[in-house]
C-alpha atoms as a PDB file:
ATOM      1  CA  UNK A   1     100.316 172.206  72.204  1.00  0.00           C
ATOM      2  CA  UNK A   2      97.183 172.867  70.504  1.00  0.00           C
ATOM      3  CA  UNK A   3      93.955 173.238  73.010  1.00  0.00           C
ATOM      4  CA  UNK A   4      92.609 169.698  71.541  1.00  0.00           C
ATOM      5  CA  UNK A   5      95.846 167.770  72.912  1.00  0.00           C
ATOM      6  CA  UNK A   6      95.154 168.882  76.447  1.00  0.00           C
ATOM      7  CA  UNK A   7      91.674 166.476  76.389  1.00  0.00           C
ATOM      8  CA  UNK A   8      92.344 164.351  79.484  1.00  0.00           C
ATOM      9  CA  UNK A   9      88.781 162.869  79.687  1.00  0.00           C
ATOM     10  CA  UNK A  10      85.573 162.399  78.033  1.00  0.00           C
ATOM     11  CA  UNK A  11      83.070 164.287  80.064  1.00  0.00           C
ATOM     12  CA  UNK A  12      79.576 162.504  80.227  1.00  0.00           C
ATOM     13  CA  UNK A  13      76.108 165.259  81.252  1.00  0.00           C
ATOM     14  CA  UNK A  14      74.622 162.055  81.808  1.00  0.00           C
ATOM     15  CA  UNK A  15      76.040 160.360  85.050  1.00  0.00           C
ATOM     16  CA  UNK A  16      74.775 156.834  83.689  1.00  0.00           C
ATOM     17  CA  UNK A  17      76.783 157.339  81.024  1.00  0.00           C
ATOM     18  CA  UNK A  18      79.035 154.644  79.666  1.00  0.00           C
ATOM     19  CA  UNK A  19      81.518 156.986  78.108  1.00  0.00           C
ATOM     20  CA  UNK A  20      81.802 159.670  81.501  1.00  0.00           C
ATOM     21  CA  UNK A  21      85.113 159.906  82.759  1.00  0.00           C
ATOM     22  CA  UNK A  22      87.381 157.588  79.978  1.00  0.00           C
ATOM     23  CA  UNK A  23      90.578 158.726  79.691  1.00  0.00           C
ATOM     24  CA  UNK A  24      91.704 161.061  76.583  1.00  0.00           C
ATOM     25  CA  UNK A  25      94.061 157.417  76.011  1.00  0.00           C
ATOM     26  CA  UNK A  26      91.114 155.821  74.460  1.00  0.00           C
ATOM     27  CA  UNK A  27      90.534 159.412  72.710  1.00  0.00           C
ATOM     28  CA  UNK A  28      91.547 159.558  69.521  1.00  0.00           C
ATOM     29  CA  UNK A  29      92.097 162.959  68.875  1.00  0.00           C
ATOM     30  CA  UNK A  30      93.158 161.920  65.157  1.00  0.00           C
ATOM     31  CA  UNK A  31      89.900 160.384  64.780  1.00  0.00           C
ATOM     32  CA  UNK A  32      87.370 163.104  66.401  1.00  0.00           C
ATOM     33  CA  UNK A  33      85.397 164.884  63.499  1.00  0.00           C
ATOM     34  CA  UNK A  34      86.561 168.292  62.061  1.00  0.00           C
ATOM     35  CA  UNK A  35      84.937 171.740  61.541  1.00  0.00           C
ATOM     36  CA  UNK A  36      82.016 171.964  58.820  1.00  0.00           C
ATOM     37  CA  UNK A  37      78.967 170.520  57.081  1.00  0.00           C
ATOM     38  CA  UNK A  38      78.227 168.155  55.847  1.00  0.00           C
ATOM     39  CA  UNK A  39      78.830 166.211  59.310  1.00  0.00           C
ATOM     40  CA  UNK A  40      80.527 162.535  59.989  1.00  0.00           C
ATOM     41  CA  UNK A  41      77.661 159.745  60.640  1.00  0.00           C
ATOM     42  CA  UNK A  42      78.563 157.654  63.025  1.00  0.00           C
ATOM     43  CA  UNK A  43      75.393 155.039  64.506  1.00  0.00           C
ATOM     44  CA  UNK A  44      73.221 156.949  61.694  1.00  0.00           C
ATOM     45  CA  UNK A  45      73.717 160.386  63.048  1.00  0.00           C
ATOM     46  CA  UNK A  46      75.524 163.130  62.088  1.00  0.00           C
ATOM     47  CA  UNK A  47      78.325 163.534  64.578  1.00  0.00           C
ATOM     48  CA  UNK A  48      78.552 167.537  66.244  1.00  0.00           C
ATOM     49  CA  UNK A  49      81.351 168.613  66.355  1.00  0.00           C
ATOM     50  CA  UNK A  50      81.406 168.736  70.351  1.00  0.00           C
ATOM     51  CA  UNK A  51      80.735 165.354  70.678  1.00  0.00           C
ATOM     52  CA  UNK A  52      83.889 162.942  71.675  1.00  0.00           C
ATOM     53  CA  UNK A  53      84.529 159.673  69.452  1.00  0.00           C
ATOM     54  CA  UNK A  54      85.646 156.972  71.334  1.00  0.00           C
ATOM     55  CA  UNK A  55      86.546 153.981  68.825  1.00  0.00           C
ATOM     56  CA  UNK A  56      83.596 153.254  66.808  1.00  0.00           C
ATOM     57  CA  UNK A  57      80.958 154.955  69.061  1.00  0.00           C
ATOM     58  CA  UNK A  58      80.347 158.197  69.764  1.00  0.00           C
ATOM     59  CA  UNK A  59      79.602 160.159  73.333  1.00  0.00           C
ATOM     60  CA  UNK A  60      76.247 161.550  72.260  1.00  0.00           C
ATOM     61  CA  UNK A  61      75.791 163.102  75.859  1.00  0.00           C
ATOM     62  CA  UNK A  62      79.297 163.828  76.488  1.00  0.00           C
ATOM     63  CA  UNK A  63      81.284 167.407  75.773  1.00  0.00           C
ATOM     64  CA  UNK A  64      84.809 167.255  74.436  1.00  0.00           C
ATOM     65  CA  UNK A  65      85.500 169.785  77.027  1.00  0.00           C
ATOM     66  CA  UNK A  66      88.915 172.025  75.109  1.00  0.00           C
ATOM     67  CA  UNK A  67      86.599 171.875  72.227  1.00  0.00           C
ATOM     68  CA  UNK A  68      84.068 173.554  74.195  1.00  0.00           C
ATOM     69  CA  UNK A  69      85.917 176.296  75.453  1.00  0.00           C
ATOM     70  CA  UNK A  70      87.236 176.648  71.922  1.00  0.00           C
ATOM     71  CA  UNK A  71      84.099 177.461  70.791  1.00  0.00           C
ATOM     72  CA  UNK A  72      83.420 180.152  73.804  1.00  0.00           C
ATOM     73  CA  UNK A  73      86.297 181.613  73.247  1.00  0.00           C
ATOM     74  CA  UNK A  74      86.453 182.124  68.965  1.00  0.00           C
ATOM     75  CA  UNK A  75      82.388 182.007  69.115  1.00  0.00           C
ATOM     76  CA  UNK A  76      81.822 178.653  66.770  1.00  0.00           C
ATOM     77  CA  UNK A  77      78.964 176.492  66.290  1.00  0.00           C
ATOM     78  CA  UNK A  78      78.883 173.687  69.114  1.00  0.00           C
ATOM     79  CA  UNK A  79      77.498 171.284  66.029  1.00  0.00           C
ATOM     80  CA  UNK A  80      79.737 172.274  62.941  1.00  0.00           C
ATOM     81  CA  UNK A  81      82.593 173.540  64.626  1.00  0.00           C
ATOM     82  CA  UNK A  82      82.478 176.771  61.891  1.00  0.00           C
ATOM     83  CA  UNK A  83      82.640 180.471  63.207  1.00  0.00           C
ATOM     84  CA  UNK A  84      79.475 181.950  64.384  1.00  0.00           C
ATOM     85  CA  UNK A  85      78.305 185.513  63.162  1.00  0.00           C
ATOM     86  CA  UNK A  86      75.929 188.208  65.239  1.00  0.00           C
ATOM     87  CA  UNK A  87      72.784 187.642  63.033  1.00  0.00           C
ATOM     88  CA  UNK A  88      72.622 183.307  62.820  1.00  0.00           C
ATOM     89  CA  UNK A  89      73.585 182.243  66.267  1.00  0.00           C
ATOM     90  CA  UNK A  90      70.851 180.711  68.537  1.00  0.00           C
ATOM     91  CA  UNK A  91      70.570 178.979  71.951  1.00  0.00           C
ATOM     92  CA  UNK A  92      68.134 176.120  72.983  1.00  0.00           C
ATOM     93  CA  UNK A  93      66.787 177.403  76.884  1.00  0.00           C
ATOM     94  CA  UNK A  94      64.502 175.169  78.608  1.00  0.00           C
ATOM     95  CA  UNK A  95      63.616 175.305  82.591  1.00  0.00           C
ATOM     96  CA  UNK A  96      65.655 178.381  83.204  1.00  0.00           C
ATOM     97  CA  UNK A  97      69.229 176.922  81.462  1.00  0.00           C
ATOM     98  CA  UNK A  98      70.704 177.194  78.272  1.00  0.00           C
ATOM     99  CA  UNK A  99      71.144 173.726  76.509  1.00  0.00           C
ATOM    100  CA  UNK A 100      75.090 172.619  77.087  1.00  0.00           C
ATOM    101  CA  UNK A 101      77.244 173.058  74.371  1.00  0.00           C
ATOM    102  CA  UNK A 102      76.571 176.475  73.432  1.00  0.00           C
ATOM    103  CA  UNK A 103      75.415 177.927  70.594  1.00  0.00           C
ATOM    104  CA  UNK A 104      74.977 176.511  67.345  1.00  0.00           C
ATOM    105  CA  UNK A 105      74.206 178.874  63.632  1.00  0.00           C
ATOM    106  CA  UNK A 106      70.824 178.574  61.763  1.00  0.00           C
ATOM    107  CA  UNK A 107      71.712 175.546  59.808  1.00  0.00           C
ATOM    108  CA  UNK A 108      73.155 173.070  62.453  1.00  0.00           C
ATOM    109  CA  UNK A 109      70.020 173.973  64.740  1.00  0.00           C
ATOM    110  CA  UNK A 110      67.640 172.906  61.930  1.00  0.00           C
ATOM    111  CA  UNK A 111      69.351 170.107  62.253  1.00  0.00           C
ATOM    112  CA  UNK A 112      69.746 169.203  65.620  1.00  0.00           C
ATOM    113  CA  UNK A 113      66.031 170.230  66.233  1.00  0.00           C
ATOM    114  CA  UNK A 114      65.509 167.197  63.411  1.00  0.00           C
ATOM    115  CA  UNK A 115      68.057 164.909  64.564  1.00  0.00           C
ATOM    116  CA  UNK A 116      68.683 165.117  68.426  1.00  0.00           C
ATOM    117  CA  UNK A 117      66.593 162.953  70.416  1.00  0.00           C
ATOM    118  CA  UNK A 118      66.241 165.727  72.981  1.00  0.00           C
ATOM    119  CA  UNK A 119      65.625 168.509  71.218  1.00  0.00           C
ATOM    120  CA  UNK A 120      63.558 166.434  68.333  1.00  0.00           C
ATOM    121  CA  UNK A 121      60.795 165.619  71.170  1.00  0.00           C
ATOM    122  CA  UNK A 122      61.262 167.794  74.111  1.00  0.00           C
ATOM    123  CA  UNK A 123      58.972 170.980  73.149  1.00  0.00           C
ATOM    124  CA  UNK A 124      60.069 172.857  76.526  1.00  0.00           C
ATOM    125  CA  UNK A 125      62.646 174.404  74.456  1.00  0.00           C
ATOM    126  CA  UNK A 126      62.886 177.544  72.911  1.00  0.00           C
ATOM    127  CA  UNK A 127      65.362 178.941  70.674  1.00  0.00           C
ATOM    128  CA  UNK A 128      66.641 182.158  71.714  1.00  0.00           C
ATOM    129  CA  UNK A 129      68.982 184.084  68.934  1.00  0.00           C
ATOM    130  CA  UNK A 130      72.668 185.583  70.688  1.00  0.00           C
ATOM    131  CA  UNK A 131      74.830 187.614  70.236  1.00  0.00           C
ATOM    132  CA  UNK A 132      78.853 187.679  71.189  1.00  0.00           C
ATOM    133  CA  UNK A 133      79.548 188.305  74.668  1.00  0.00           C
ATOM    134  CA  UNK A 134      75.879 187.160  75.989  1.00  0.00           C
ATOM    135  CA  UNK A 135      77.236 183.914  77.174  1.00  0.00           C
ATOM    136  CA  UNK A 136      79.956 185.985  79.235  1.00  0.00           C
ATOM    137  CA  UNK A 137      77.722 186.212  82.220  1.00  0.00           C
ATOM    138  CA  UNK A 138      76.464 182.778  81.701  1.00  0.00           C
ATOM    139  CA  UNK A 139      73.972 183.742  79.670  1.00  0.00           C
ATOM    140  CA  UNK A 140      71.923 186.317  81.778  1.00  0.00           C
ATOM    141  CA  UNK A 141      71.439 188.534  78.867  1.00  0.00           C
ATOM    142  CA  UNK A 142      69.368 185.602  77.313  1.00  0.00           C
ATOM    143  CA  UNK A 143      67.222 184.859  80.445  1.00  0.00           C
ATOM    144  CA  UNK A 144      66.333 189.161  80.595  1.00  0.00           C
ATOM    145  CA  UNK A 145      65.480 189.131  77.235  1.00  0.00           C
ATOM    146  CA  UNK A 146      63.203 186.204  77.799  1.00  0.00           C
ATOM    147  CA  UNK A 147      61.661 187.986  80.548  1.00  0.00           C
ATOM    148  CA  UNK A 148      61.071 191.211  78.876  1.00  0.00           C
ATOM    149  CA  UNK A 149      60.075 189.258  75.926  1.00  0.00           C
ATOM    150  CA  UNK A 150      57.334 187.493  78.099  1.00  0.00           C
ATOM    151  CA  UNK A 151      56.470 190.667  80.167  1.00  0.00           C
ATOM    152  CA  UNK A 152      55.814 192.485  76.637  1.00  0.00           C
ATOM    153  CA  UNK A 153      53.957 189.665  75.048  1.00  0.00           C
ATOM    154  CA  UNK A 154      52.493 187.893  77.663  1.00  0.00           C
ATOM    155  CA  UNK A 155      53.862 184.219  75.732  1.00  0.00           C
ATOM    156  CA  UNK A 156      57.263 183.342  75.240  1.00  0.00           C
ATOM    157  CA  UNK A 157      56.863 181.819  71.098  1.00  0.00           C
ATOM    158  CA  UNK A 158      59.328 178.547  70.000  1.00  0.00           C
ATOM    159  CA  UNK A 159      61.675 181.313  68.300  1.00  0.00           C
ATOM    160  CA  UNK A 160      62.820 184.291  69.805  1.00  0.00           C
ATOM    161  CA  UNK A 161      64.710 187.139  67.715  1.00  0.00           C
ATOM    162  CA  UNK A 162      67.708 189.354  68.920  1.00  0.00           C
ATOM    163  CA  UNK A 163      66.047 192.610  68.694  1.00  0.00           C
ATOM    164  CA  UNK A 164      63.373 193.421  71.308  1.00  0.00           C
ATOM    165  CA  UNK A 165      60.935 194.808  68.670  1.00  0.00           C
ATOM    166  CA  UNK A 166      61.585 191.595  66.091  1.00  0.00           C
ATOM    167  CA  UNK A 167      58.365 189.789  65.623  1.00  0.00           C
ATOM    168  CA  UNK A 168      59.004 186.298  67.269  1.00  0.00           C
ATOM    169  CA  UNK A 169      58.576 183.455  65.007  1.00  0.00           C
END
């Protein structure tokens, strides 16, 4: 058993959500979209690869939630699905949390930042770029580097590099 076939529900973040809670039954698991670029449209989006397909719609604010842990545990882009690499893997942080999901490589967050309705209009976020193993203590190392970041600067910028002494974009 592969950790896709042990989906038992489509997790919605959003508890208004039409799609929270459906059982993995109305899952297809044959039908969710694989790893890579260019992305499945679906509703004239590209479809990440995190997001669960139910039928003909898609659970935009839903997780698939094996895939998820998947992509902790290898380190893969939440959007494509592809390995990520130390050097092109960022998080979106905004109000003290890192954006569900995970983290997504240089490409996919162009595009989400064009594409997502969140992240298209809400400017609270900034990017932050990680490293594997930062998200093992749920992300901490992000929020000190922010902090040190902001203590050295006195502004946190939209982009925020790995290395301390990395000029911010």
């Amino acid at each position: 058993m592969t950790l896709l076939d042990d989906t038992r529900y489509a997790y919605c973040l959003n508890d208004d959500c039409s799609c929270d809670g459906i059982p993995a039954g109305e899952v297809s698991l044959q039908d969710q979209p694989g790893r890579g670029m260019p992305r499945p449209v679906l509703e004239g989006l590209p479809v990440p690869w995190l997001a669960p397909v139910i039928g003909d719609r898609v659970a935009w604010t839903a997780l698939n939630e094996q895939r998820g842990l998947e992509a902790q545990r290898s380190w893969l882009c939440q959007v494509c699905g592809e390995p990520l690499s130390d050097g092109d893997a960022w998080v979106a942080v905004s109000g003290g949390d890192v954006a569900e999901g995970g983290a997504m490589d240089r490409r996919c967050l162009r595009l989400a930042r064009k594409v997502c309705p969140v992240l298209s209009t809400d400017k609270s976020y900034v990017y932050v770029e990680v490293r594997r193993g930062d998200e093992a203590r749920d992300w901490a190392t992000v929020f000190e580097r922010l902090s040190d970041y902001e203590t050295q600067h006195g502004t946190i910028p939209a982009f925020v590099r790995y290395w301390p002494d990395a000029r911010a974009e």
